[in-house]
C-alpha atoms as a PDB file:
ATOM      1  CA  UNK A   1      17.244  32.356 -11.045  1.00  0.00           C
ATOM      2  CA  UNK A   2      15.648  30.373  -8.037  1.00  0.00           C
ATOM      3  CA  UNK A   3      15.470  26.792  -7.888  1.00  0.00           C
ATOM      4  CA  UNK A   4      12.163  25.069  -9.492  1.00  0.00           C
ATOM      5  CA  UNK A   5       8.402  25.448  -7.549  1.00  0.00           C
ATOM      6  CA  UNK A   6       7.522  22.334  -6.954  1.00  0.00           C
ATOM      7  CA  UNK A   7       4.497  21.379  -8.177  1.00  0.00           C
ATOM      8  CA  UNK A   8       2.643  17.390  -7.819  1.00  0.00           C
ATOM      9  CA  UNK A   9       3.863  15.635 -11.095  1.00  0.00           C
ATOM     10  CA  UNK A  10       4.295  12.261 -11.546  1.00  0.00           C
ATOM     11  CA  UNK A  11       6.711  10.006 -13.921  1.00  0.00           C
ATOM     12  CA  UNK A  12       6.128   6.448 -15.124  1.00  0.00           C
ATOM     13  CA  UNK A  13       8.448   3.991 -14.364  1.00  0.00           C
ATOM     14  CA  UNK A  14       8.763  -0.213 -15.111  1.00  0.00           C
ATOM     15  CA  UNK A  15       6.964  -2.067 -12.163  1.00  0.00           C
ATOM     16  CA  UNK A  16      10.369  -3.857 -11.996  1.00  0.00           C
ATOM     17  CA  UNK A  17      11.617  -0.925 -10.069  1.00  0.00           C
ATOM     18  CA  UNK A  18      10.274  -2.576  -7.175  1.00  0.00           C
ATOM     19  CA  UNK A  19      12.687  -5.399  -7.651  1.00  0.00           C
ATOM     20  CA  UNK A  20      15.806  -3.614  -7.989  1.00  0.00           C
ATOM     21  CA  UNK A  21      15.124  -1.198  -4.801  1.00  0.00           C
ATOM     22  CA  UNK A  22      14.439  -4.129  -3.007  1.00  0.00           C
ATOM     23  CA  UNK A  23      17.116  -6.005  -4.336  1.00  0.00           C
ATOM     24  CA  UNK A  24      19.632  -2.910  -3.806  1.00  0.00           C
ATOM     25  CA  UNK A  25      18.414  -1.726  -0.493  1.00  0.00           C
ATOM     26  CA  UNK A  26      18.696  -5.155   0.820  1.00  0.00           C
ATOM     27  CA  UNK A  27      22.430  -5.832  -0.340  1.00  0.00           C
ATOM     28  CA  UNK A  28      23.479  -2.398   1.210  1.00  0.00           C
ATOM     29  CA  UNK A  29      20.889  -3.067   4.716  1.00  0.00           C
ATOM     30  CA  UNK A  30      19.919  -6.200   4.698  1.00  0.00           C
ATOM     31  CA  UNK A  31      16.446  -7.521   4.486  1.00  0.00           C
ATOM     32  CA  UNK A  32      14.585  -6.596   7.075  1.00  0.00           C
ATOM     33  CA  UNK A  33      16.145  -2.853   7.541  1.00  0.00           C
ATOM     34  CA  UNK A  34      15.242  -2.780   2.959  1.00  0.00           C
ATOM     35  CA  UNK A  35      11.547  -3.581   3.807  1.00  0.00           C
ATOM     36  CA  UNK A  36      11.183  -0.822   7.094  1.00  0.00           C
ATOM     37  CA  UNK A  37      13.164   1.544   4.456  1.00  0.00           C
ATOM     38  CA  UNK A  38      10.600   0.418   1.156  1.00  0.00           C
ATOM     39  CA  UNK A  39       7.556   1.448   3.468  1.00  0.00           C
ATOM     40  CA  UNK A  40       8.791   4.756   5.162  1.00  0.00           C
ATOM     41  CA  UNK A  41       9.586   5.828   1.661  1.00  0.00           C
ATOM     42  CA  UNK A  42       5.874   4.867   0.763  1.00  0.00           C
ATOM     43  CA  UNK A  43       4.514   5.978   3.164  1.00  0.00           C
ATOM     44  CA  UNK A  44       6.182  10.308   2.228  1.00  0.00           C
ATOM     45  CA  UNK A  45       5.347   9.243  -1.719  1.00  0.00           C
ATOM     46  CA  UNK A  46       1.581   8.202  -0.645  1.00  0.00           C
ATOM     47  CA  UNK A  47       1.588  11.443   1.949  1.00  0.00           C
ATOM     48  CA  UNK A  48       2.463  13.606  -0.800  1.00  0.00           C
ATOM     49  CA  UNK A  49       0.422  11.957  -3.648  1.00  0.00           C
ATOM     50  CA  UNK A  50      -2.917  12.701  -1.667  1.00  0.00           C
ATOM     51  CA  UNK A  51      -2.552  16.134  -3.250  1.00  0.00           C
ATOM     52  CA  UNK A  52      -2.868  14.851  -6.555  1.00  0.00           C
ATOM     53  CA  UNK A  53      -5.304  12.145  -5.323  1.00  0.00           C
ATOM     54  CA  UNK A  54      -7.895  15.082  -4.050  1.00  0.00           C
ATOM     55  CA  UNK A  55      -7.847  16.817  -6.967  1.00  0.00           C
ATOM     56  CA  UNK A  56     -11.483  17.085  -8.533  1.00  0.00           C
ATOM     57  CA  UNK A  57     -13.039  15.828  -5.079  1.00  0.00           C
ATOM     58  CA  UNK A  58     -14.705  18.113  -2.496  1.00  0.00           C
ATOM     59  CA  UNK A  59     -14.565  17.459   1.016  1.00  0.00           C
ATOM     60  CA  UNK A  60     -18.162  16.603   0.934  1.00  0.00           C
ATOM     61  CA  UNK A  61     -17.304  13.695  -0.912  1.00  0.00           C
ATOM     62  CA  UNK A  62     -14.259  12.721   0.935  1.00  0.00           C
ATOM     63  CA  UNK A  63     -16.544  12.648   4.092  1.00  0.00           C
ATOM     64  CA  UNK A  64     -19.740  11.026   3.566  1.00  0.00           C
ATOM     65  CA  UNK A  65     -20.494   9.439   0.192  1.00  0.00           C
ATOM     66  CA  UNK A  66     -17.632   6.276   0.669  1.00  0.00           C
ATOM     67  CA  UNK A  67     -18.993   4.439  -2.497  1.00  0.00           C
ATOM     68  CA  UNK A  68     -17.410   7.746  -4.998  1.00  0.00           C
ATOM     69  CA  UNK A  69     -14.663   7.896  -2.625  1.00  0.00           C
ATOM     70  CA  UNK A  70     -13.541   3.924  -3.161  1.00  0.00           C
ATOM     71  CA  UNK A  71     -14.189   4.251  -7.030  1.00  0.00           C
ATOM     72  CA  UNK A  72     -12.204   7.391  -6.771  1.00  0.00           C
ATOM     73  CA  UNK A  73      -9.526   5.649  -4.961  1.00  0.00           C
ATOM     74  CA  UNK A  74      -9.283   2.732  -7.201  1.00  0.00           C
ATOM     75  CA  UNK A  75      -9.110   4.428 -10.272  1.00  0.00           C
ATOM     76  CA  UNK A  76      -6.124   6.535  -8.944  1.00  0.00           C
ATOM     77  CA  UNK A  77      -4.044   3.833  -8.485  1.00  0.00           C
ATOM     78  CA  UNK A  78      -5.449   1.427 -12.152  1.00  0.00           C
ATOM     79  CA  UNK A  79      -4.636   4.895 -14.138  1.00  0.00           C
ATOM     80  CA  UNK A  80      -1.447   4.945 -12.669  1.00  0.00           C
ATOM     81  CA  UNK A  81      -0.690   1.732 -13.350  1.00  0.00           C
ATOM     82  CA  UNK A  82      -0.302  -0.103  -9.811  1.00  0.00           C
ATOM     83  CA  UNK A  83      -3.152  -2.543 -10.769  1.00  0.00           C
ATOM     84  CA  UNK A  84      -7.039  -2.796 -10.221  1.00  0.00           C
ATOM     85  CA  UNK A  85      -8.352  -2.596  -6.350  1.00  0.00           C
ATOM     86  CA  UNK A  86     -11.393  -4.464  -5.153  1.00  0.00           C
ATOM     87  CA  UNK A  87     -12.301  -3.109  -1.927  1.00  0.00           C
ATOM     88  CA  UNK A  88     -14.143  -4.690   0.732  1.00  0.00           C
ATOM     89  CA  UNK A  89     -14.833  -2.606   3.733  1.00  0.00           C
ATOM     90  CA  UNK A  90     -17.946  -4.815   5.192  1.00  0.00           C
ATOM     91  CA  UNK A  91     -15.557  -5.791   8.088  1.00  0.00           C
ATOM     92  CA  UNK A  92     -17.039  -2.862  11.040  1.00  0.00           C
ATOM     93  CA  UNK A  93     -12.631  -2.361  12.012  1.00  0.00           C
ATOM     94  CA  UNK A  94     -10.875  -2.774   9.108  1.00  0.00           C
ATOM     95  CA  UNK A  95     -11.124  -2.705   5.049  1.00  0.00           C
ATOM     96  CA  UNK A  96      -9.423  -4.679   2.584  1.00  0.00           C
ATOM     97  CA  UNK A  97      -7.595  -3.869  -0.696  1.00  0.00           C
ATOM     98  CA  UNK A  98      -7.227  -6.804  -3.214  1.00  0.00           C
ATOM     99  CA  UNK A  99      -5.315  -7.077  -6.350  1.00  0.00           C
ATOM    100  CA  UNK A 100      -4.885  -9.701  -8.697  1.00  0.00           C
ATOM    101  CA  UNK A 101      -2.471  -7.597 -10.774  1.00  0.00           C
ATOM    102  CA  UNK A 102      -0.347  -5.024  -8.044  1.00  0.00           C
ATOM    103  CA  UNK A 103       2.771  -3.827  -9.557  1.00  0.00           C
ATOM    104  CA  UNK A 104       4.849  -4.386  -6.847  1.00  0.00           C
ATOM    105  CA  UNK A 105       4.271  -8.016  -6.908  1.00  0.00           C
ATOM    106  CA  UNK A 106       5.392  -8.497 -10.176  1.00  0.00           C
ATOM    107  CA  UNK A 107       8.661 -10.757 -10.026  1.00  0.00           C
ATOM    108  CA  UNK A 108      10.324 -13.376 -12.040  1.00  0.00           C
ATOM    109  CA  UNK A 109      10.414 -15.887  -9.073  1.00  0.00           C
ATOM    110  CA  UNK A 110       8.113 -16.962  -5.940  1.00  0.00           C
ATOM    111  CA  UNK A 111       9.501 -16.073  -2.332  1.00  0.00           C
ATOM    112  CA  UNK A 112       8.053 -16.759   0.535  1.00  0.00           C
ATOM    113  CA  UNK A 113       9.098 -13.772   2.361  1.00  0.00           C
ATOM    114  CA  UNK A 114       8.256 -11.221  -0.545  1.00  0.00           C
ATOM    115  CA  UNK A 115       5.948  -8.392   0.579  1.00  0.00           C
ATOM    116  CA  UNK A 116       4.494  -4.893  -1.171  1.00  0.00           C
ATOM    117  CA  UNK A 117       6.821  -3.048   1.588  1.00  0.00           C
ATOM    118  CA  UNK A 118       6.538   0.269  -0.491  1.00  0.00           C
ATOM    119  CA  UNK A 119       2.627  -0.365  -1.071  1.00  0.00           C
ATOM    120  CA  UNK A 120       2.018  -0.960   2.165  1.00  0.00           C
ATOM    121  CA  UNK A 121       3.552   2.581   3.284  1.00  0.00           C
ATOM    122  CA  UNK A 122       2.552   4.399   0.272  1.00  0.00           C
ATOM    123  CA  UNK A 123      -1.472   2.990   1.107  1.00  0.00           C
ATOM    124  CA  UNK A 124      -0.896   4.261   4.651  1.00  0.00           C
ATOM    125  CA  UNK A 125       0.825   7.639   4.152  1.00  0.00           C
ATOM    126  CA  UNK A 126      -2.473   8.428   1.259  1.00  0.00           C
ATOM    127  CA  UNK A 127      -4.948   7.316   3.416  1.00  0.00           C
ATOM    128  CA  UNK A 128      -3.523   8.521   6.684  1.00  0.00           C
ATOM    129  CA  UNK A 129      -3.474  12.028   5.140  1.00  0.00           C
ATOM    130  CA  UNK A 130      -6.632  12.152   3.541  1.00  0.00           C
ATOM    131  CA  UNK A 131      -8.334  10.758   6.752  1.00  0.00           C
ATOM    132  CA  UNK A 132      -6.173  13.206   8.839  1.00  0.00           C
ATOM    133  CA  UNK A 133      -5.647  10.860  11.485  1.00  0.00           C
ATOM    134  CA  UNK A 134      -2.782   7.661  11.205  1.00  0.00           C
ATOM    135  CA  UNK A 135      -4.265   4.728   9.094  1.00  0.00           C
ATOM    136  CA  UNK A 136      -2.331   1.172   9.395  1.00  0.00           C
ATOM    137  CA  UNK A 137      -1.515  -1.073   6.557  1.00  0.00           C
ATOM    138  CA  UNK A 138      -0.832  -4.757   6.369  1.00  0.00           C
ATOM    139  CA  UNK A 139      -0.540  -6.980   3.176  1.00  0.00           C
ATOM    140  CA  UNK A 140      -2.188 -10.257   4.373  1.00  0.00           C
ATOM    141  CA  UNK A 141      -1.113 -12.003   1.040  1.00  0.00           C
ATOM    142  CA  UNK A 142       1.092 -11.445  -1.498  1.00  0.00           C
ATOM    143  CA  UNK A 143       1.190 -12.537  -5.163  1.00  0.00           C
ATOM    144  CA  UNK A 144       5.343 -12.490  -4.593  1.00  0.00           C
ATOM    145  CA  UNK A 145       4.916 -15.272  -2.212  1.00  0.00           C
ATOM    146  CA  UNK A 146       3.086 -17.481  -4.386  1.00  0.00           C
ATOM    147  CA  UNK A 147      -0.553 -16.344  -3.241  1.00  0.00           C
ATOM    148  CA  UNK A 148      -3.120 -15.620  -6.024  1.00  0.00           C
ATOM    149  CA  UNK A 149      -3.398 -11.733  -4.944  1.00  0.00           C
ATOM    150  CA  UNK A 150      -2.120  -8.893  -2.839  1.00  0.00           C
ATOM    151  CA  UNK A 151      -4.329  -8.088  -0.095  1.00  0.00           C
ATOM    152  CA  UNK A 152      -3.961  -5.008   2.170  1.00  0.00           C
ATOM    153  CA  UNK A 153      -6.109  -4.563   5.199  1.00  0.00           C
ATOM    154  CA  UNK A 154      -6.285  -0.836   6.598  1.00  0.00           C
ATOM    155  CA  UNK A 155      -7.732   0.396   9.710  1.00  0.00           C
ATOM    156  CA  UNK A 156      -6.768   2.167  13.143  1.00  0.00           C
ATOM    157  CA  UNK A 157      -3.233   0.696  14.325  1.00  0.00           C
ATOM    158  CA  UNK A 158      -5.251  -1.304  17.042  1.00  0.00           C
ATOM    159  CA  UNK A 159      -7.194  -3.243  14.869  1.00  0.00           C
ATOM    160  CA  UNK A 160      -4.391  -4.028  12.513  1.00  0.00           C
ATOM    161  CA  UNK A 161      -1.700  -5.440  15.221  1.00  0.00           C
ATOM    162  CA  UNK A 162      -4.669  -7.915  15.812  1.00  0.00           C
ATOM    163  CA  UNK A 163      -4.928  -9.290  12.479  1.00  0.00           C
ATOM    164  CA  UNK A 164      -1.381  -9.405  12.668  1.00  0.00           C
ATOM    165  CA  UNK A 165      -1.388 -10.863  15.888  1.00  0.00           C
ATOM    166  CA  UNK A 166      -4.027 -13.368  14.945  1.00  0.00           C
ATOM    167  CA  UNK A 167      -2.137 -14.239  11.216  1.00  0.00           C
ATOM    168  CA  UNK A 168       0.936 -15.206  13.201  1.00  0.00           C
ATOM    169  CA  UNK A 169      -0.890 -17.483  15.508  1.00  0.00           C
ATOM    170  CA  UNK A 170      -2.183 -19.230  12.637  1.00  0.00           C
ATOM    171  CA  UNK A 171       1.136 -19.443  10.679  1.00  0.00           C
ATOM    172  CA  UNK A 172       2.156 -20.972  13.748  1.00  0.00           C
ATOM    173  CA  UNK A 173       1.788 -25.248  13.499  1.00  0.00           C
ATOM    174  CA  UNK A 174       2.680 -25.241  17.498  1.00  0.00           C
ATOM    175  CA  UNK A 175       0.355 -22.855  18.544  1.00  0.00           C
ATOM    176  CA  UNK A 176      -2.778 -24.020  20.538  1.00  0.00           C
END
């Protein structure tokens, strides 16, 4: 007897699994190394789950009618139970994701250096694969930290070290 085909399938787990992997990759790598490791993870789970996530589209649709393709996209992750998307993709070099409910933000206690690590990667690795070319993800706010939702913006890697670059500036009280 050979080992098992494997086929997509999913599994429902408590949002507070975010928590402990966080929590238990950061007491074996430390912080910063736990939130690189949370959103390479993401990134091969949201790879892989744009099997499941094109099922019942055609390519027609994943090309050129974006208004199914968002509804489509937010009801993959709400039926899953992540939380309900709003997107906003008015801006003409990135697009936003924001949710007033995302799983991963779920936590018993604000901090102010919380972030959806595994979102983030698993929101890349989907839509880089379904776009076939590398899509960058960056949670601008975070319900962990105390902000009233989780917003992602998504776009080519260019346009997102900007609005990185341009976030930091403003965190920063001595910059001119």
């Amino acid at each position: 007897m050979g080992p098992p085909v494997m086929t997509p399938s999913e599994i429902t787990v408590p949002a507070c699994i975010f928590n402990a992997l966080r929590n238990e990759l950061g007491n074996i790598s430390g912080k910063r190394s736990s939130s690189k490791l949370l959103q390479k993870i993401g990134y091969r789970a949201g790879s892989s789950a744009s099997t499941m996530f094109k099922e019942g589209l055609d390519s027609e649709i994943l090309e050129t009618r974006q208004a199914v393709f968002w509804a489509h996209l937010c009801d993959f992750f709400s039926r899953r139970g992540w939380g309900k998307l709003v997107v906003n993709s008015d801006h003409p070099k990135l697009g936003f994701l924001t949710s007033n409910d995302w799983a991963e933000a779920m936590t018993a206690e604000v901090d102010q250096n919380a972030s959806c690590c595994f979102s983030t990667g698993f929101i890349s690795g989907l839509l880089s694969e379904i776009a076939g070319s590398p899509v960058a993800v960056l949670e601008t706010k975070c319900r962990a930290r105390g902000d009233t939702a989780c917003k992602f913006a998504f776009g080519a890697e260019r346009a997102v070290r900007e609005l990185f670059g341009q976030l930091l500036v403003e965190a920063d009280p001595n910059a001119t």
